[in-house]
PDB file of N, CA and C in Angstrom:
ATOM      1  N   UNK A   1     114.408  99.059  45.261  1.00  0.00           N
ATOM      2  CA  UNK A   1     113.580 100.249  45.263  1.00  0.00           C
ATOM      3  C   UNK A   1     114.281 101.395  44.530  1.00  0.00           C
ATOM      4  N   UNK A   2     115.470 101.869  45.167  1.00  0.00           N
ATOM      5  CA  UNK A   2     116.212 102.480  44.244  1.00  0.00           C
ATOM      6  C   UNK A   2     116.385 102.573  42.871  1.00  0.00           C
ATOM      7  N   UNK A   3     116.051 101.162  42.341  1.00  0.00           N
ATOM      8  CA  UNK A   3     116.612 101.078  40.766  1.00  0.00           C
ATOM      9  C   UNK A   3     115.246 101.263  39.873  1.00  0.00           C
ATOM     10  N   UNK A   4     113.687 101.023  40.694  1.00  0.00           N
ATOM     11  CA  UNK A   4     112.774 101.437  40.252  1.00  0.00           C
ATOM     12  C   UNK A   4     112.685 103.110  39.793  1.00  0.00           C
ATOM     13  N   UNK A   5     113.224 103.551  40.859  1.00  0.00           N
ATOM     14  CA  UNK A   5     112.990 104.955  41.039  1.00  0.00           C
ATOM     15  C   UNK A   5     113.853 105.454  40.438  1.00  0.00           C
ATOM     16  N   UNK A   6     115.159 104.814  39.644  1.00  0.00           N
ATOM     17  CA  UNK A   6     116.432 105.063  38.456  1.00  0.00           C
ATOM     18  C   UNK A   6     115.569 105.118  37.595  1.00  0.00           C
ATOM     19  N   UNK A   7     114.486 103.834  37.298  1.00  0.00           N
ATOM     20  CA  UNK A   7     113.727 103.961  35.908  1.00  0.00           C
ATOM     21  C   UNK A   7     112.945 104.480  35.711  1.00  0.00           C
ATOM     22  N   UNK A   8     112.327 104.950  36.789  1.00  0.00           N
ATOM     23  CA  UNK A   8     111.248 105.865  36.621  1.00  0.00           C
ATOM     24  C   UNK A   8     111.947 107.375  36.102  1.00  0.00           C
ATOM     25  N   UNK A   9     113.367 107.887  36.558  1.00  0.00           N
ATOM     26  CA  UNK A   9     113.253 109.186  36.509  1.00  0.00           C
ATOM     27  C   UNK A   9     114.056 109.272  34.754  1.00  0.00           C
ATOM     28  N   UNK A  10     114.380 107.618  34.311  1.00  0.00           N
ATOM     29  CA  UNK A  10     115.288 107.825  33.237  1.00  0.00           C
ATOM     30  C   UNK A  10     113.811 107.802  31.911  1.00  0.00           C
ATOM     31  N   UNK A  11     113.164 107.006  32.727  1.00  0.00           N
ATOM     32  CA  UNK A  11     111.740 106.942  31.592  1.00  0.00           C
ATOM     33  C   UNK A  11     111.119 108.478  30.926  1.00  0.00           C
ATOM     34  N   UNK A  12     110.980 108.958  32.141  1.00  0.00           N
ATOM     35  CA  UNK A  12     110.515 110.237  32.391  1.00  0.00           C
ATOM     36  C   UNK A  12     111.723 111.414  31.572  1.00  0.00           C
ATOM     37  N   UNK A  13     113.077 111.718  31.855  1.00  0.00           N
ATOM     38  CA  UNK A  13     113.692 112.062  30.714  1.00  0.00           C
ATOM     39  C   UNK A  13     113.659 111.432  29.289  1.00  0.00           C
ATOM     40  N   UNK A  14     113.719 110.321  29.242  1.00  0.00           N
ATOM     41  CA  UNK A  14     113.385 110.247  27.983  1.00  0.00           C
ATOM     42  C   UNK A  14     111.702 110.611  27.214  1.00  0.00           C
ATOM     43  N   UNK A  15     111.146 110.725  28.040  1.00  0.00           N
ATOM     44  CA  UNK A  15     109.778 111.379  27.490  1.00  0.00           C
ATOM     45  C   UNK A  15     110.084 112.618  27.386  1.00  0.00           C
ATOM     46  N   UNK A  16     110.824 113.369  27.917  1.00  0.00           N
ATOM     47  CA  UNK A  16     111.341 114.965  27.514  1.00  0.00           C
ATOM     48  C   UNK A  16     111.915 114.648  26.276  1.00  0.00           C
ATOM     49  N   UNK A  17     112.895 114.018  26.212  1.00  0.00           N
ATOM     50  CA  UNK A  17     113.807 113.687  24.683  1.00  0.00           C
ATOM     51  C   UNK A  17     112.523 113.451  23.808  1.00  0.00           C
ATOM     52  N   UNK A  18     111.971 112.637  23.702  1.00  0.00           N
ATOM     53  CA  UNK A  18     111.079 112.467  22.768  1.00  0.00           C
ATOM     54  C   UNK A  18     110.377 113.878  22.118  1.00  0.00           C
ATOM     55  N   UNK A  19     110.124 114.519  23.499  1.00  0.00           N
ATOM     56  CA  UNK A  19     109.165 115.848  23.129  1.00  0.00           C
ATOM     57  C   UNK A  19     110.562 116.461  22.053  1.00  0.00           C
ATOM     58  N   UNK A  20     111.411 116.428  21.985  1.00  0.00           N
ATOM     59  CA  UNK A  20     112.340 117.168  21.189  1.00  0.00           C
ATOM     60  C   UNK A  20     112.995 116.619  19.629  1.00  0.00           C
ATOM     61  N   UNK A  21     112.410 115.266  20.039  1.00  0.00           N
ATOM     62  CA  UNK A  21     112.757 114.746  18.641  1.00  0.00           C
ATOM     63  C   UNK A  21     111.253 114.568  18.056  1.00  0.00           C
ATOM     64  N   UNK A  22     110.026 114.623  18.429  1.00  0.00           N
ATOM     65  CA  UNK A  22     109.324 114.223  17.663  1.00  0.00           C
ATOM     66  C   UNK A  22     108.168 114.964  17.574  1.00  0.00           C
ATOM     67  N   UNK A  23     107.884 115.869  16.082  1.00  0.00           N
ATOM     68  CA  UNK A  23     106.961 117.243  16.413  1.00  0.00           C
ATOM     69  C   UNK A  23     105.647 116.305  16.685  1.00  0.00           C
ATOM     70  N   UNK A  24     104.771 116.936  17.295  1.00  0.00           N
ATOM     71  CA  UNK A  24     103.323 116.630  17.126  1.00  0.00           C
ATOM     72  C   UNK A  24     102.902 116.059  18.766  1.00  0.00           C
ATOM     73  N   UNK A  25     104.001 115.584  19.691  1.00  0.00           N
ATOM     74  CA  UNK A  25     104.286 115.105  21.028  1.00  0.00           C
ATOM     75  C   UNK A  25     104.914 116.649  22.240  1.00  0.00           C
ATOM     76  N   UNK A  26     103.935 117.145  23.285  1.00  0.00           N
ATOM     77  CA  UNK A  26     104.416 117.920  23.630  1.00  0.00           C
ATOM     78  C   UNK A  26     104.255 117.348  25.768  1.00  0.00           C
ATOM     79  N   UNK A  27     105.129 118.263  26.096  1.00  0.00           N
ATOM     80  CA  UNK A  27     105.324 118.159  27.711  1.00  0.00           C
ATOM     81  C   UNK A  27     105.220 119.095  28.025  1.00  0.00           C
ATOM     82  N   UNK A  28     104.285 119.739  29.684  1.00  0.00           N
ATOM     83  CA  UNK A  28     105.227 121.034  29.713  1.00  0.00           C
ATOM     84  C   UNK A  28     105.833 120.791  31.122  1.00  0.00           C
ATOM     85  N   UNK A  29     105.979 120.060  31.522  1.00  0.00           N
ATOM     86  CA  UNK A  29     107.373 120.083  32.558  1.00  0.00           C
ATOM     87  C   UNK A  29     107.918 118.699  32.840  1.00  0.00           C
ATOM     88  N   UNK A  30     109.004 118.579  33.564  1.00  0.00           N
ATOM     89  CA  UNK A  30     109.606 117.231  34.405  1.00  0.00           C
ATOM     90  C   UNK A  30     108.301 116.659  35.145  1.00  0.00           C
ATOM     91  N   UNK A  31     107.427 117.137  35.604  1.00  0.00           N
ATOM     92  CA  UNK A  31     106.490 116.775  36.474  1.00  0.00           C
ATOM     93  C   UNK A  31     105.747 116.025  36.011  1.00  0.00           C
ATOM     94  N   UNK A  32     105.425 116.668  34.844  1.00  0.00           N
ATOM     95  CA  UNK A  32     104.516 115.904  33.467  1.00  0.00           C
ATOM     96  C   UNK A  32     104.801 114.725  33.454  1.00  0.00           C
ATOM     97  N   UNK A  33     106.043 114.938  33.001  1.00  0.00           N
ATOM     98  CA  UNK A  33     106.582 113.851  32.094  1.00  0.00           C
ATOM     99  C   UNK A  33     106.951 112.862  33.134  1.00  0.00           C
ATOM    100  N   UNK A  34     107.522 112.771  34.887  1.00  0.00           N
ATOM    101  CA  UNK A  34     107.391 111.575  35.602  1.00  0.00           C
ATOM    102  C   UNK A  34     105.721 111.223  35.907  1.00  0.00           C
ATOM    103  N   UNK A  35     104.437 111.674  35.683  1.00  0.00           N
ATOM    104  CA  UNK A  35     103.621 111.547  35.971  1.00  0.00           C
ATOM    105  C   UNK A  35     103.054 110.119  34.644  1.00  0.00           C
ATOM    106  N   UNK A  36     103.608 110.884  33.056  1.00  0.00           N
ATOM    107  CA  UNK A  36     103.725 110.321  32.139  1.00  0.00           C
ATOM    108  C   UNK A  36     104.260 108.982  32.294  1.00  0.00           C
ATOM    109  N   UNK A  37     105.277 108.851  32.497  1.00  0.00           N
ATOM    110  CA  UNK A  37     106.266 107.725  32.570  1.00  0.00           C
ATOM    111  C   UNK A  37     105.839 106.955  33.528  1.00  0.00           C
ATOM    112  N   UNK A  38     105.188 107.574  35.268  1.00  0.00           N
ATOM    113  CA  UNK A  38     104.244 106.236  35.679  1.00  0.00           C
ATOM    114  C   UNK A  38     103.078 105.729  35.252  1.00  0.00           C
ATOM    115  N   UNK A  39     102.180 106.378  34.682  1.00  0.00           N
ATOM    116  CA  UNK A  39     100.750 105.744  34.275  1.00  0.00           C
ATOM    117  C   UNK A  39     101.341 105.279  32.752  1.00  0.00           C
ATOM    118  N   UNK A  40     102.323 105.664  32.206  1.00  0.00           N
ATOM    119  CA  UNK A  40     102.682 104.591  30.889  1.00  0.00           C
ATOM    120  C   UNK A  40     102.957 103.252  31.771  1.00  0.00           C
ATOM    121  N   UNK A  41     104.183 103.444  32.233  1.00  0.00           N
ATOM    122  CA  UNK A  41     104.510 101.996  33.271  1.00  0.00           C
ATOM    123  C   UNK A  41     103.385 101.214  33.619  1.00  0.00           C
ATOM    124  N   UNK A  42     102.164 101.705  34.490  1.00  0.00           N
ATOM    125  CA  UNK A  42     100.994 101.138  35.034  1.00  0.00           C
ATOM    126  C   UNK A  42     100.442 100.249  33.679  1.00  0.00           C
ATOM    127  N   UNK A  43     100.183 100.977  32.719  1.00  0.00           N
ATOM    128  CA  UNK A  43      99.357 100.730  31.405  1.00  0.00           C
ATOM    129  C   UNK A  43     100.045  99.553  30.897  1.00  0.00           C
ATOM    130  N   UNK A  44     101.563  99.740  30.684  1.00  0.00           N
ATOM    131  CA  UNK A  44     102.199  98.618  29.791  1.00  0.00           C
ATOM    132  C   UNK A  44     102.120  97.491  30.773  1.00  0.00           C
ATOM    133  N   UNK A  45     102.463  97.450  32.067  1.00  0.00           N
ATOM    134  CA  UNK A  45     102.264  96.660  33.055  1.00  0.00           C
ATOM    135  C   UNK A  45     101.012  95.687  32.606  1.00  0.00           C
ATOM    136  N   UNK A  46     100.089  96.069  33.131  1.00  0.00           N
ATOM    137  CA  UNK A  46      98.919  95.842  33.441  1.00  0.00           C
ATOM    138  C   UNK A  46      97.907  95.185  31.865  1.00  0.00           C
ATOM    139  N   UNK A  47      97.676  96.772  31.267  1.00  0.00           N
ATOM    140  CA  UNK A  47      96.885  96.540  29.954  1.00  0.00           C
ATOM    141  C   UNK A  47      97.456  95.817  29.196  1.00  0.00           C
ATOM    142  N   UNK A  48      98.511  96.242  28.627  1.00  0.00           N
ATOM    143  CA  UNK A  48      99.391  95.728  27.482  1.00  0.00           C
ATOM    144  C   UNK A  48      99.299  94.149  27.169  1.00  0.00           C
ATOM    145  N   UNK A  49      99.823  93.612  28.216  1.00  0.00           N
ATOM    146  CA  UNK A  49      99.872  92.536  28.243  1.00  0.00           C
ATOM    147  C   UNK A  49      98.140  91.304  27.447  1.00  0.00           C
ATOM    148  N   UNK A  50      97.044  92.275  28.050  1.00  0.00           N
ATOM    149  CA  UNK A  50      95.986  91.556  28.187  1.00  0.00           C
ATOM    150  C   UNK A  50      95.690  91.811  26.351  1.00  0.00           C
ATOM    151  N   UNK A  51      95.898  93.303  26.010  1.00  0.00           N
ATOM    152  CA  UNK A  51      95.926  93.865  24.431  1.00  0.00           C
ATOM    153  C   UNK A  51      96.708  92.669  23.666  1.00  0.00           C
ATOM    154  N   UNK A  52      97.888  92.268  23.905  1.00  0.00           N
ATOM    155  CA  UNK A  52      98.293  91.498  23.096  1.00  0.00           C
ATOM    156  C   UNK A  52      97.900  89.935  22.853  1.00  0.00           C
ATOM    157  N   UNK A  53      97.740  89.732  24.108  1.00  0.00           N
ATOM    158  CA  UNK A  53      96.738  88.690  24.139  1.00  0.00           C
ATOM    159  C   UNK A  53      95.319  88.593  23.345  1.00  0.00           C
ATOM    160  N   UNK A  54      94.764  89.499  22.984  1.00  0.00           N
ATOM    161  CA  UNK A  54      93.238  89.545  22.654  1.00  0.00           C
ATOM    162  C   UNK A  54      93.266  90.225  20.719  1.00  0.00           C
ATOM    163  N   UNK A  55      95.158  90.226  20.605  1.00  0.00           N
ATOM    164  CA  UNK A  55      95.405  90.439  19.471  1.00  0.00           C
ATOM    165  C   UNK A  55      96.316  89.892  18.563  1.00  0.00           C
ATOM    166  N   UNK A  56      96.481  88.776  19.191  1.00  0.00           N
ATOM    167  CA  UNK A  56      97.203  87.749  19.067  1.00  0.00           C
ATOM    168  C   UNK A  56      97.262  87.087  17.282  1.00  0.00           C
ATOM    169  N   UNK A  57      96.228  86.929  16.902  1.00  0.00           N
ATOM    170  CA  UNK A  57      96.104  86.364  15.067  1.00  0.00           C
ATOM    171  C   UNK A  57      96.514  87.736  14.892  1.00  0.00           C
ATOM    172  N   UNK A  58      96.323  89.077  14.962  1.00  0.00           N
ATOM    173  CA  UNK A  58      96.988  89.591  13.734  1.00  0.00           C
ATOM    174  C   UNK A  58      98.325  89.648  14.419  1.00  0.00           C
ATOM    175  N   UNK A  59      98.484  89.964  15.701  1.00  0.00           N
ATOM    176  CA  UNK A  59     100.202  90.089  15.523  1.00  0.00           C
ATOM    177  C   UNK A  59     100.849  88.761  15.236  1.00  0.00           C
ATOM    178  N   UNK A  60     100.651  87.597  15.363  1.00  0.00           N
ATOM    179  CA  UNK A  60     101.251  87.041  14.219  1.00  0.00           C
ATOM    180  C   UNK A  60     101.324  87.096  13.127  1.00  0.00           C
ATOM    181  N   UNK A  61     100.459  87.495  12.015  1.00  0.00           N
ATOM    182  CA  UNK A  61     100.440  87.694  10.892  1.00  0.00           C
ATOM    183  C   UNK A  61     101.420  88.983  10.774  1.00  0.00           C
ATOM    184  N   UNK A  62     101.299  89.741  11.650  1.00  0.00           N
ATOM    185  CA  UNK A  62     102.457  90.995  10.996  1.00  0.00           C
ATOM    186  C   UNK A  62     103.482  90.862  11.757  1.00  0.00           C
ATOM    187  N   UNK A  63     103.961  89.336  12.194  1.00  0.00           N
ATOM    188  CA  UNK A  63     105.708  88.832  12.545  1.00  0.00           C
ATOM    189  C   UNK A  63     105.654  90.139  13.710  1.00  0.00           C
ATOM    190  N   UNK A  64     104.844  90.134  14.510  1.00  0.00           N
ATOM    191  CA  UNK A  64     104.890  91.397  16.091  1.00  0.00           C
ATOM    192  C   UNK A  64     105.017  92.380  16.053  1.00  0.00           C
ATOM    193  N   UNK A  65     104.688  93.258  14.320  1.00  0.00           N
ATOM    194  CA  UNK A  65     104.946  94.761  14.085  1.00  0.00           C
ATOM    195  C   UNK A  65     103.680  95.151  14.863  1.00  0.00           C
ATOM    196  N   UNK A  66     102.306  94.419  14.971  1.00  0.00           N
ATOM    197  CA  UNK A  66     101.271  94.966  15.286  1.00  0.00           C
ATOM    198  C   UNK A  66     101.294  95.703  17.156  1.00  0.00           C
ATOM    199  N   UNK A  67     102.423  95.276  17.288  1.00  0.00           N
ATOM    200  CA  UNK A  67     102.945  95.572  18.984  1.00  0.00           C
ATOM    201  C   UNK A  67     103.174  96.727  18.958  1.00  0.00           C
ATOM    202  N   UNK A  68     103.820  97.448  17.725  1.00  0.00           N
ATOM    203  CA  UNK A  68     103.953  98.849  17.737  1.00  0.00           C
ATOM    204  C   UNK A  68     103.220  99.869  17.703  1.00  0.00           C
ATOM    205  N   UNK A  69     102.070  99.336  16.788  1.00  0.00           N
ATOM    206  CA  UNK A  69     100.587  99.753  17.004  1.00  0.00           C
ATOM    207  C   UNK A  69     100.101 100.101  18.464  1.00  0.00           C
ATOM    208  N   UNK A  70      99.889  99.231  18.987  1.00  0.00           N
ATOM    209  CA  UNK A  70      99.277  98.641  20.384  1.00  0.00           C
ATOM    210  C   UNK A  70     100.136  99.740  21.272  1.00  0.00           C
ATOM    211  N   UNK A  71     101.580  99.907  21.206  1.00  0.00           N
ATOM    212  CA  UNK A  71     102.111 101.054  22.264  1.00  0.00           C
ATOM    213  C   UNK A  71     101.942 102.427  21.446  1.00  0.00           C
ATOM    214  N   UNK A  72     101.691 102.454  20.421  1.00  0.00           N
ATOM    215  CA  UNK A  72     101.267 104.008  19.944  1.00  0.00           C
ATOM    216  C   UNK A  72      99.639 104.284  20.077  1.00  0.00           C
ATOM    217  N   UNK A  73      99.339 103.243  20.488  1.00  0.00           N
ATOM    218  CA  UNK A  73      97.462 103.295  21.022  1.00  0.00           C
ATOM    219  C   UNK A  73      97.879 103.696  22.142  1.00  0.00           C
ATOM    220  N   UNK A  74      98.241 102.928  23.348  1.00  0.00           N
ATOM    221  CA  UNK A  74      98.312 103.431  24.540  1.00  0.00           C
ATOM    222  C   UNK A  74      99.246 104.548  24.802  1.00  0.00           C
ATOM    223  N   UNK A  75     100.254 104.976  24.108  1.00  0.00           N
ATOM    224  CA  UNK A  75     100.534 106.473  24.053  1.00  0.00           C
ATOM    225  C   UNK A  75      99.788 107.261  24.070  1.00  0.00           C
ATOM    226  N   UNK A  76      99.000 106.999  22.946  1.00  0.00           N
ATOM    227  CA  UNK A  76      97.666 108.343  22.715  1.00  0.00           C
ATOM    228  C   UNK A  76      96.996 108.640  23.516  1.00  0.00           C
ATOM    229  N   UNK A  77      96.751 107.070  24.099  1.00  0.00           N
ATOM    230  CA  UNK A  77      95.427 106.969  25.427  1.00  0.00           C
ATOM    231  C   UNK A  77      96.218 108.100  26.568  1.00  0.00           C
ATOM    232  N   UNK A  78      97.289 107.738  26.781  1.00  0.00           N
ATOM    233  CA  UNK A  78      97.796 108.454  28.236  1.00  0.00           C
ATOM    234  C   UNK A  78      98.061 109.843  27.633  1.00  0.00           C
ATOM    235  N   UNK A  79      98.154 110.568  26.519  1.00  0.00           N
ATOM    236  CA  UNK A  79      97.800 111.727  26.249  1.00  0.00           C
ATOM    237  C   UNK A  79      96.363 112.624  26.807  1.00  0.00           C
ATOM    238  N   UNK A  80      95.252 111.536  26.949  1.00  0.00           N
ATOM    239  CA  UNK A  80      93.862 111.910  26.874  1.00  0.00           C
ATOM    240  C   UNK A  80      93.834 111.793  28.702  1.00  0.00           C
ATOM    241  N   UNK A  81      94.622 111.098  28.672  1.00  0.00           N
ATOM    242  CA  UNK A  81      94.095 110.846  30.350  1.00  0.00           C
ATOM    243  C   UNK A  81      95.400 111.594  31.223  1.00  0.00           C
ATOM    244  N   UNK A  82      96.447 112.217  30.820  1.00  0.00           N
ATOM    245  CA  UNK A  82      97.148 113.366  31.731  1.00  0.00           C
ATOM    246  C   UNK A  82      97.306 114.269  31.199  1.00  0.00           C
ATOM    247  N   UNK A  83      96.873 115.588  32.132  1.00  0.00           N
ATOM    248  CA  UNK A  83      97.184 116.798  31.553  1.00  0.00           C
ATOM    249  C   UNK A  83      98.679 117.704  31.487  1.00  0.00           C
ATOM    250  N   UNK A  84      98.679 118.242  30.350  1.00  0.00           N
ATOM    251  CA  UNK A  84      99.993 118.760  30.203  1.00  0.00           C
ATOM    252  C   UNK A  84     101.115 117.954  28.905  1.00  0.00           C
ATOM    253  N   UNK A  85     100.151 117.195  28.661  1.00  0.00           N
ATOM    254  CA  UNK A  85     101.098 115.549  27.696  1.00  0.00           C
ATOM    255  C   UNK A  85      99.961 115.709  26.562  1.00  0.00           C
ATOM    256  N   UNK A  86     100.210 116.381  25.466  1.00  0.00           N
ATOM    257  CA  UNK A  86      99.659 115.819  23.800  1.00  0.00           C
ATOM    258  C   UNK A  86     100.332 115.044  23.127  1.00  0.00           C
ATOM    259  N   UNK A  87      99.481 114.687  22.198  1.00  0.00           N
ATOM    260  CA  UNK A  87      99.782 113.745  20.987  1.00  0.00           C
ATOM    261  C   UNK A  87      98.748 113.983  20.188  1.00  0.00           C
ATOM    262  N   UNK A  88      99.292 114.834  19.073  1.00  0.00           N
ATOM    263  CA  UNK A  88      98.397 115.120  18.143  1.00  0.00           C
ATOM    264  C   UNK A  88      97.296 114.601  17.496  1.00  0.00           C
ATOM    265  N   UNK A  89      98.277 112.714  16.986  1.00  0.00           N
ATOM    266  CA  UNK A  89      97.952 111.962  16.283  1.00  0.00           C
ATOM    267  C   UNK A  89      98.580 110.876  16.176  1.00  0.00           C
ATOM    268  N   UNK A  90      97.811 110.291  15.513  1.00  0.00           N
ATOM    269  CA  UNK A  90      98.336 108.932  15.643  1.00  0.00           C
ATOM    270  C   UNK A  90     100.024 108.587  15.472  1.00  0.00           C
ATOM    271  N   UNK A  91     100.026 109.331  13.864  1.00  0.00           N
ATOM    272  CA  UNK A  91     101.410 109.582  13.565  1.00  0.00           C
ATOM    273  C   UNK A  91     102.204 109.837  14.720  1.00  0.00           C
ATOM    274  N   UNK A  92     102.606 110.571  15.145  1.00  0.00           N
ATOM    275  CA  UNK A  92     103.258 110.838  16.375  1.00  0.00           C
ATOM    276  C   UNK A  92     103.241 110.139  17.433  1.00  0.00           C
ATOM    277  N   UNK A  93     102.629 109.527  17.650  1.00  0.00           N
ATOM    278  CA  UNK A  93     102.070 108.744  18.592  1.00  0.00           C
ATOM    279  C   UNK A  93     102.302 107.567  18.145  1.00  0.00           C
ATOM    280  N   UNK A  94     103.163 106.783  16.688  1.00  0.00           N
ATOM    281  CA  UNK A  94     103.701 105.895  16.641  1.00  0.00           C
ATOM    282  C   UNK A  94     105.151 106.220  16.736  1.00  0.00           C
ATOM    283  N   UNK A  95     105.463 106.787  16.076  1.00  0.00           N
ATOM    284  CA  UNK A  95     106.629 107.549  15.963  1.00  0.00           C
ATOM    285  C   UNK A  95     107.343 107.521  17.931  1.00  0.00           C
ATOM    286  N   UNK A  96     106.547 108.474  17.988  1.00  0.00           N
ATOM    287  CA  UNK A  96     106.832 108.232  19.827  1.00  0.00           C
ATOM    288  C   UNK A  96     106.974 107.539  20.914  1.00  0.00           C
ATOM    289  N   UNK A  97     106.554 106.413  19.945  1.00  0.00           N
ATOM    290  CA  UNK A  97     106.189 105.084  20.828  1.00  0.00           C
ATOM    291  C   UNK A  97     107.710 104.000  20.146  1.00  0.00           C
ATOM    292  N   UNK A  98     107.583 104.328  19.166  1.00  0.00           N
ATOM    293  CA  UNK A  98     108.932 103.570  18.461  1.00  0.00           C
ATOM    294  C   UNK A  98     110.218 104.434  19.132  1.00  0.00           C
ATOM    295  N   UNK A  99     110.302 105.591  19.184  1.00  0.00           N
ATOM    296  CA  UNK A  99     111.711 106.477  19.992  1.00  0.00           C
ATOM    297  C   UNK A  99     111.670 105.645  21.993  1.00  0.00           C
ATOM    298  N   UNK A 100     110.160 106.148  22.044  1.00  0.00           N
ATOM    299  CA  UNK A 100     110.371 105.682  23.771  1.00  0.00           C
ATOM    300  C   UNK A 100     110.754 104.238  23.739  1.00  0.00           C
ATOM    301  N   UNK A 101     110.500 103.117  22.661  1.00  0.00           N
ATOM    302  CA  UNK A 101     110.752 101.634  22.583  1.00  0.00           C
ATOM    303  C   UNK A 101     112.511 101.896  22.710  1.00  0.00           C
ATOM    304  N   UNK A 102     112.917 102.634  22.224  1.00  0.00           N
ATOM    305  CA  UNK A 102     114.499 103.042  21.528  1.00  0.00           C
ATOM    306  C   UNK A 102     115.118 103.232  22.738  1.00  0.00           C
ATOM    307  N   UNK A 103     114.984 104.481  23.295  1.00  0.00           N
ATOM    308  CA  UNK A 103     115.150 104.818  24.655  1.00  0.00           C
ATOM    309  C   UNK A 103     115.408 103.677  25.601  1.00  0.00           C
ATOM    310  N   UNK A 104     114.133 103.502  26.001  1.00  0.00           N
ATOM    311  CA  UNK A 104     113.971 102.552  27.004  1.00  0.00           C
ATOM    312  C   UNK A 104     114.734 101.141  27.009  1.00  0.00           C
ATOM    313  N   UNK A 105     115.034 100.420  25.610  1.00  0.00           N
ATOM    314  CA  UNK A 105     115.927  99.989  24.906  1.00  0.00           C
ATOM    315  C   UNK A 105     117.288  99.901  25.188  1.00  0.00           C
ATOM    316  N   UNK A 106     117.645 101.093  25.262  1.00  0.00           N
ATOM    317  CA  UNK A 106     119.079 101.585  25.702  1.00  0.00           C
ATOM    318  C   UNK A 106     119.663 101.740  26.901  1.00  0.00           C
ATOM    319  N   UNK A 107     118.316 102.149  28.097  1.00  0.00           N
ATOM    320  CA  UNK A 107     118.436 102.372  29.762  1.00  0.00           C
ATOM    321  C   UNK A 107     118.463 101.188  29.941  1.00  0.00           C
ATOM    322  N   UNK A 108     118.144  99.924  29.674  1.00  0.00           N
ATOM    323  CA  UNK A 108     117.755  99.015  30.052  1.00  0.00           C
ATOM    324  C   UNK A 108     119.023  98.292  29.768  1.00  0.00           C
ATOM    325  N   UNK A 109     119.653  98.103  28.515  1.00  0.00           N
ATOM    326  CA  UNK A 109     121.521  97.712  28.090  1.00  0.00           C
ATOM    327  C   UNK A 109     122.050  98.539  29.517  1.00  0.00           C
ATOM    328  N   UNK A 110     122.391  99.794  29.666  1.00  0.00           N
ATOM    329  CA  UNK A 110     122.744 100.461  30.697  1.00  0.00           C
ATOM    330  C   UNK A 110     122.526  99.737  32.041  1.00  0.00           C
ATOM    331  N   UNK A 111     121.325  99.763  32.544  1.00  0.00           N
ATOM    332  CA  UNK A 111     121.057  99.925  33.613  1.00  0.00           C
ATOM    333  C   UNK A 111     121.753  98.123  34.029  1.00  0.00           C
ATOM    334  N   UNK A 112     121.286  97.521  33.016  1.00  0.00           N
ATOM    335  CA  UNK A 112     122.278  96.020  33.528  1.00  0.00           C
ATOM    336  C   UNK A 112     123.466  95.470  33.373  1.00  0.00           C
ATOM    337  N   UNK A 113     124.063  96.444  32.338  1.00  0.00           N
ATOM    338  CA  UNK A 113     125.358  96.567  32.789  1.00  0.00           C
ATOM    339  C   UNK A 113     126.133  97.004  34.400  1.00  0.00           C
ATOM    340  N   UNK A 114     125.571  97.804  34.198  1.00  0.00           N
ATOM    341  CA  UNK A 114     126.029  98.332  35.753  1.00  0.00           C
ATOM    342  C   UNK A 114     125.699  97.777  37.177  1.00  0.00           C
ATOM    343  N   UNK A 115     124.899  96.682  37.073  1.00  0.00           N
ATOM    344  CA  UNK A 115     124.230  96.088  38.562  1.00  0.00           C
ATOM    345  C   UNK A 115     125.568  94.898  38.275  1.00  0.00           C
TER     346      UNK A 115
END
């Protein structure tokens, strides 16, 4: 339980980081942004999975770049559906989705090192 609630609050800073590296992506508080970081979680959980499935011929054809797509879609989406969290555009909203891939990337080397 604990280590959920590690990733939840490291997800959630890194959605602040993002707001700072990437114009066009905005937050306006910590609150936001753990609210952000669970309904992303819920989404990638849940949706993601079924998206890639139902998109399966082209992301083979683009060797699984089309995955990056697919999390800068559901970025955008959870822009529209919490308040306080934009995304201008798409641009950004890939961009953002490739940094939070980065991030999350990195907590995740971390976080299993240390268990």
């Amino acid at each position: 339980m604990l280590y959920l609630i590690l990733r939840w609050i490291l997800n959630a800073l890194g959605i602040m980081l993002v707001t700072y590296l990437i114009p066009g992506i905005a937050v306006t508080n910590f609150y936001t942004a753990l609210v952000v970081a669970l309904v992303l979680g819920i989404l990638n959980a849940l949706v993601r999975p079924i998206l890639i499935f139902l998109t399966l011929p082209i992301n083979i054809l683009t060797l699984g770049l089309f995955t990056l797509v697919l999390n800068a879609l559901i970025l955008w989406f959870v822009s529209s559906v919490v308040k306080g969290f934009t995304v201008t555009g798409f641009g950004a909203a890939f961009w953002g989705a490739l940094a939070l891939w980065l991030i999350g990337w990195l907590t995740n080397a971390l976080l299993k090192e240390n268990l």
